[in-house]
Protein backbone atom coordinates (compact mmCIF):
# COMPACT_ATOMS: atom_id res chain seq x y z
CA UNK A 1 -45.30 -37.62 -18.86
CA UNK A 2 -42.81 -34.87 -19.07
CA UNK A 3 -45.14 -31.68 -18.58
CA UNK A 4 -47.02 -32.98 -15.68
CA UNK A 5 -44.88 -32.61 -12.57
CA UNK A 6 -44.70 -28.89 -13.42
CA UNK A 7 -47.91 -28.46 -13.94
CA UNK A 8 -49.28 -29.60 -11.18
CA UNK A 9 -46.45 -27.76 -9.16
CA UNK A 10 -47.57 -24.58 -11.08
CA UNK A 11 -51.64 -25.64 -10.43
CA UNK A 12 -51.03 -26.30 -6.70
CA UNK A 13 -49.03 -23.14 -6.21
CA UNK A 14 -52.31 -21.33 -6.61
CA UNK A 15 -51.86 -20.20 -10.16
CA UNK A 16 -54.49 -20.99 -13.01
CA UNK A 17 -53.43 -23.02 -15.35
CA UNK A 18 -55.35 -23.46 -18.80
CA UNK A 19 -54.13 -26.78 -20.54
CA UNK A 20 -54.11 -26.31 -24.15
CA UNK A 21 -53.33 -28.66 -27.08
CA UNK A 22 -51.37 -31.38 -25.13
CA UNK A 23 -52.80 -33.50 -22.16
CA UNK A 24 -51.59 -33.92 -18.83
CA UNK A 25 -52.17 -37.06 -16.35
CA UNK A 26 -54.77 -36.42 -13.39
CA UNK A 27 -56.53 -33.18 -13.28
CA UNK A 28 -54.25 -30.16 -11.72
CA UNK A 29 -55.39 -27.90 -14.26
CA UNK A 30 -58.01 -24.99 -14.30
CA UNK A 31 -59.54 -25.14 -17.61
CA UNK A 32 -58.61 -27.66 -20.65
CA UNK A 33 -59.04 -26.89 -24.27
CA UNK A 34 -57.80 -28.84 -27.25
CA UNK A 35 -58.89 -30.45 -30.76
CA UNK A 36 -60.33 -33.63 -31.81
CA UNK A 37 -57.16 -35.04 -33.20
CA UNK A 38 -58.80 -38.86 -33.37
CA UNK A 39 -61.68 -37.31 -35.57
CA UNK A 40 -58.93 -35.57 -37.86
CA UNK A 41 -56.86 -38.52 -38.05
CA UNK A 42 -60.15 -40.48 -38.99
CA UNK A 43 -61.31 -38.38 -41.54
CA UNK A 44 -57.76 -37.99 -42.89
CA UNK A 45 -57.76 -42.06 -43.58
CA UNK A 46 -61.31 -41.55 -45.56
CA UNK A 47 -59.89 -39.62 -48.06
CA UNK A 48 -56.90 -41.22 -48.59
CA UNK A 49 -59.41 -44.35 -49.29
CA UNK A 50 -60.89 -41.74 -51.99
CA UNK A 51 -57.38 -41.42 -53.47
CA UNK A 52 -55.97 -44.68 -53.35
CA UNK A 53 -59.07 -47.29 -52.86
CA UNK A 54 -59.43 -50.85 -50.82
CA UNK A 55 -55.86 -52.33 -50.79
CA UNK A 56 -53.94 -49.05 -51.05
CA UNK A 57 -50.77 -48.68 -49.20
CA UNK A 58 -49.60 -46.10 -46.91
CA UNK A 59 -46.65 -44.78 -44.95
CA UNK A 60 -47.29 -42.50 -41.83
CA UNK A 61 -45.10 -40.03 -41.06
CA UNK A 62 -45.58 -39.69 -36.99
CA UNK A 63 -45.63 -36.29 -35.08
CA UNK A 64 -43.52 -36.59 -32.15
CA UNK A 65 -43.00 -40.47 -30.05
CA UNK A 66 -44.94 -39.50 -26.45
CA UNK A 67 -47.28 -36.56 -28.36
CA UNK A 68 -50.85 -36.79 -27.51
CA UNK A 69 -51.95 -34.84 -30.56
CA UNK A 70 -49.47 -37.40 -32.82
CA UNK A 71 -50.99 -40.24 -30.75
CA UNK A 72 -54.79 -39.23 -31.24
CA UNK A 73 -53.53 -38.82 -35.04
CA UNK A 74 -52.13 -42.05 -35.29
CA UNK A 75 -55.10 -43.95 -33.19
CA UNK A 76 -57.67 -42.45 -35.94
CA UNK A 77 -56.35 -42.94 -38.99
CA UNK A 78 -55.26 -45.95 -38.25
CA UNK A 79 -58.49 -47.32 -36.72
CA UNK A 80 -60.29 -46.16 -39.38
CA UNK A 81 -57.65 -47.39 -41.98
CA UNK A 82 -58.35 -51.12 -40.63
CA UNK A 83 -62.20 -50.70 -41.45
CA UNK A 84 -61.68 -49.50 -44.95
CA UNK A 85 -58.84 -51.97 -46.04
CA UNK A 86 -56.08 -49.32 -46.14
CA UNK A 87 -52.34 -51.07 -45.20
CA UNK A 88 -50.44 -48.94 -43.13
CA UNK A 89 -47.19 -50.45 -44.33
CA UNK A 90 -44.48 -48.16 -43.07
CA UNK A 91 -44.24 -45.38 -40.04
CA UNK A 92 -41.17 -43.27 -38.99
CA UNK A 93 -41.08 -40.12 -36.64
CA UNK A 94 -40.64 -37.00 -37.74
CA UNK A 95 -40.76 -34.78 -34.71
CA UNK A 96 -42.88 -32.25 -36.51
CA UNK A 97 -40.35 -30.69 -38.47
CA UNK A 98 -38.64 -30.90 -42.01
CA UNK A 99 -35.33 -32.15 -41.41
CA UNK A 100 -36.16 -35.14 -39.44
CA UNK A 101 -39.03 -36.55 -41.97
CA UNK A 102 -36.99 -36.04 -44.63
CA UNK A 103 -34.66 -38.56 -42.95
CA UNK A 104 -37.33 -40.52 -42.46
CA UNK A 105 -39.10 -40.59 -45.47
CA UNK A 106 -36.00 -41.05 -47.36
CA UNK A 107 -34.90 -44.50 -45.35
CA UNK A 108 -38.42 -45.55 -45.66
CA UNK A 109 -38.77 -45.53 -49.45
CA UNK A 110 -35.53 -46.97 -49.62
CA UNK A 111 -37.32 -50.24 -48.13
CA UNK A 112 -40.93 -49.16 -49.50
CA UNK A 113 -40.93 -47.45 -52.82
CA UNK A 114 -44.10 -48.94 -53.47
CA UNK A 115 -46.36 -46.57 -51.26
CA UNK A 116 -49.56 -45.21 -52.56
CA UNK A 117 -49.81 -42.22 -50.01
CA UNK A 118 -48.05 -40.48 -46.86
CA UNK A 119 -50.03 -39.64 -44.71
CA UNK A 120 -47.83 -36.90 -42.44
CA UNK A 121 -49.12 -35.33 -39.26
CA UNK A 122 -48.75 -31.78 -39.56
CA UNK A 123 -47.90 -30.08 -43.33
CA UNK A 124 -44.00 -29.34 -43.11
CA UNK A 125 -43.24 -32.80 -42.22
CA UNK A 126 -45.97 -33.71 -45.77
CA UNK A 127 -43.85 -31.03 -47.93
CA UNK A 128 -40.80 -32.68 -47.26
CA UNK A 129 -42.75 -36.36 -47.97
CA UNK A 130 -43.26 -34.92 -50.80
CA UNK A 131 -39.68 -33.81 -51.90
CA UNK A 132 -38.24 -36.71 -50.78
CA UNK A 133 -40.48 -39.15 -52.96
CA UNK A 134 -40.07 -36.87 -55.96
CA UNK A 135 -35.84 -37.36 -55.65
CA UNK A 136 -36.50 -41.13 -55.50
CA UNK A 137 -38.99 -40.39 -59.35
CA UNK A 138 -42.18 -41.57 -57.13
CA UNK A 139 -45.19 -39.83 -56.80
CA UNK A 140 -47.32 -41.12 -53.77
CA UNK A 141 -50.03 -38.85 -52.88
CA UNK A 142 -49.51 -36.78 -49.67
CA UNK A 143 -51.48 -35.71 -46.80
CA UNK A 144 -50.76 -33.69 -43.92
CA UNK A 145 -52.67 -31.86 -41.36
CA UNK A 146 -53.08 -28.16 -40.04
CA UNK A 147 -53.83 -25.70 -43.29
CA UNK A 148 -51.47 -22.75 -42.36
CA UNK A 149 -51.71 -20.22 -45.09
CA UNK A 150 -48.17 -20.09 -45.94
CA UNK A 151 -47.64 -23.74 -45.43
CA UNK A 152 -49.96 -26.28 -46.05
CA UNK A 153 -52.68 -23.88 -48.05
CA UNK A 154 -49.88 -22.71 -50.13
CA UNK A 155 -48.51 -26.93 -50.97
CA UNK A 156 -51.67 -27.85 -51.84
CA UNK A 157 -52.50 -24.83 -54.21
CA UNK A 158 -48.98 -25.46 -55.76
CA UNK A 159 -49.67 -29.23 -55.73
CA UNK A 160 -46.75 -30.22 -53.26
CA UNK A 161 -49.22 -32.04 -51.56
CA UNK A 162 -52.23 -33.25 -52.48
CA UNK A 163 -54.82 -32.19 -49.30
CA UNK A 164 -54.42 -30.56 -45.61
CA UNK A 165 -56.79 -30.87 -42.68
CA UNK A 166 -57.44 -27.86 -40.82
CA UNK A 167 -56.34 -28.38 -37.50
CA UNK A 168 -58.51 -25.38 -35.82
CA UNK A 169 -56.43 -23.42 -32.81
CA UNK A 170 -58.92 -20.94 -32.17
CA UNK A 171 -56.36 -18.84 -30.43
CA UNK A 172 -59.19 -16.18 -29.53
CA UNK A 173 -61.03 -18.70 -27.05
CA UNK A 174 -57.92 -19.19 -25.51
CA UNK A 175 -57.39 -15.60 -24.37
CA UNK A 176 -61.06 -15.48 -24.05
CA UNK A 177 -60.68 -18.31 -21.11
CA UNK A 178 -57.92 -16.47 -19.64
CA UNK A 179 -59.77 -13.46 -19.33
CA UNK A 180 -63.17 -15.02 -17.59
CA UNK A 181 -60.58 -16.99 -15.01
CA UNK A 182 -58.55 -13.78 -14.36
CA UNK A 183 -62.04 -11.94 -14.03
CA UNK A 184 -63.83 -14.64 -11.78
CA UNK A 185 -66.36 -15.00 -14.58
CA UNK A 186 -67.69 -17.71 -15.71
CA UNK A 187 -65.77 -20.10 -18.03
CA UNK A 188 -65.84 -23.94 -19.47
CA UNK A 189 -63.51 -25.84 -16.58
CA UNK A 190 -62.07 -29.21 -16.78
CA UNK A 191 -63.53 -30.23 -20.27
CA UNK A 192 -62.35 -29.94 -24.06
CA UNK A 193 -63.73 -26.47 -25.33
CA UNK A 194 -64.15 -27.45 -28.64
CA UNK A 195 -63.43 -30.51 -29.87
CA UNK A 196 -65.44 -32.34 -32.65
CA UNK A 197 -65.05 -29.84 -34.84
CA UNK A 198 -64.88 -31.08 -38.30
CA UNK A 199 -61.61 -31.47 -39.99
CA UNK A 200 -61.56 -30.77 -43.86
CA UNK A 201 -59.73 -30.72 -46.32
CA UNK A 202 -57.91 -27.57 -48.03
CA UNK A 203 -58.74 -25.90 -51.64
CA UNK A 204 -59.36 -29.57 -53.53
């Protein structure tokens, strides 16, 4: 809702505009790439029903309210969560960052300190799951999404958290895209460059 008035200013001005990551309404946009967050999400949800089983509970830890990759997130873990008997019994935003899950998480296992697993979409907001539940003497497991190196590789080879989902920028087609529209050459236009690509988890 917020991005879309400016681009489609920016598109009908003439300019090319390559929509990456986030979504827009409508179609002012020249070419469109972005991930399969839903698949991630879903595949996420399977292995927390390897960790925890049929009954297990869970606490989501939501990217950002009005996010389209904390949306598709949401939609497939949740979706697929229902199918396997996983109870998503607590969710609070974290607006992708440390400080604000940590608030979260904290309030949450005040009312919850039962959880199995957290389920956190992207890896800072999972470390600080992680923290929090260890200053309350729980240990839920803890998933997050996106596999930086230095962030979510590096929890999961300390054992912050237990497993991270690559969440696959591919910064190269990007510039790639650019390039070909700059050039006049030939290039993927109002579709998802690469999307299906299959999420999986990090060094476990």
């Amino acid at each position: 809702d917020a991005i879309t008035p400016i681009i489609s200013e920016v598109y009908n001005s003439g300019i090319p505009v390559i929509i990456f990551d986030r979504n827009i309404h409508g179609n002012t946009y020249t070419a469109l790439m972005g991930v399969d967050n839903y698949g991630i999400g879903k595949e996420a949800a399977q292995y927390a029903f390897s960790l925890i089983d049929e009954g297990g509970t869970v606490m989501e830890i939501f990217g950002r309210t009005g996010s389209t990759p904390a949306i598709d997130r949401h939609n497939g873990f949740n979706d697929e969560a229902n199918v396997l008997g996983l109870n998503v019994i607590a969710s609070g935003v974290g607006n992708w960052n440390n400080e604000d899950a940590t608030k979260a998480v904290d309030s949450l296992l005040n009312l919850h300190p039962e959880v199995d697993l957290i389920f956190a979409h992207n890896d800072r907001m999972a470390i600080a799951a992680s923290e929090v539940a260890r200053r309350h003497g729980l240990e839920p497991k803890v998933i997050g999404i996106d596999a930086a190196p230095e962030i979510g590789i590096r929890a999961v080879a300390d054992g912050t958290i237990d497993a991270t989902f690559l969440y696959p920028t591919e910064g190269y087609t990007l510039v790639r895209t650019a390039l070909a529209i700059l050039k006049g050459e030939p290039y993927q236009a109002n579709a998802v460059s690469y999307t299906h690509l299959r999420a999986h988890e990090t060094l476990m």
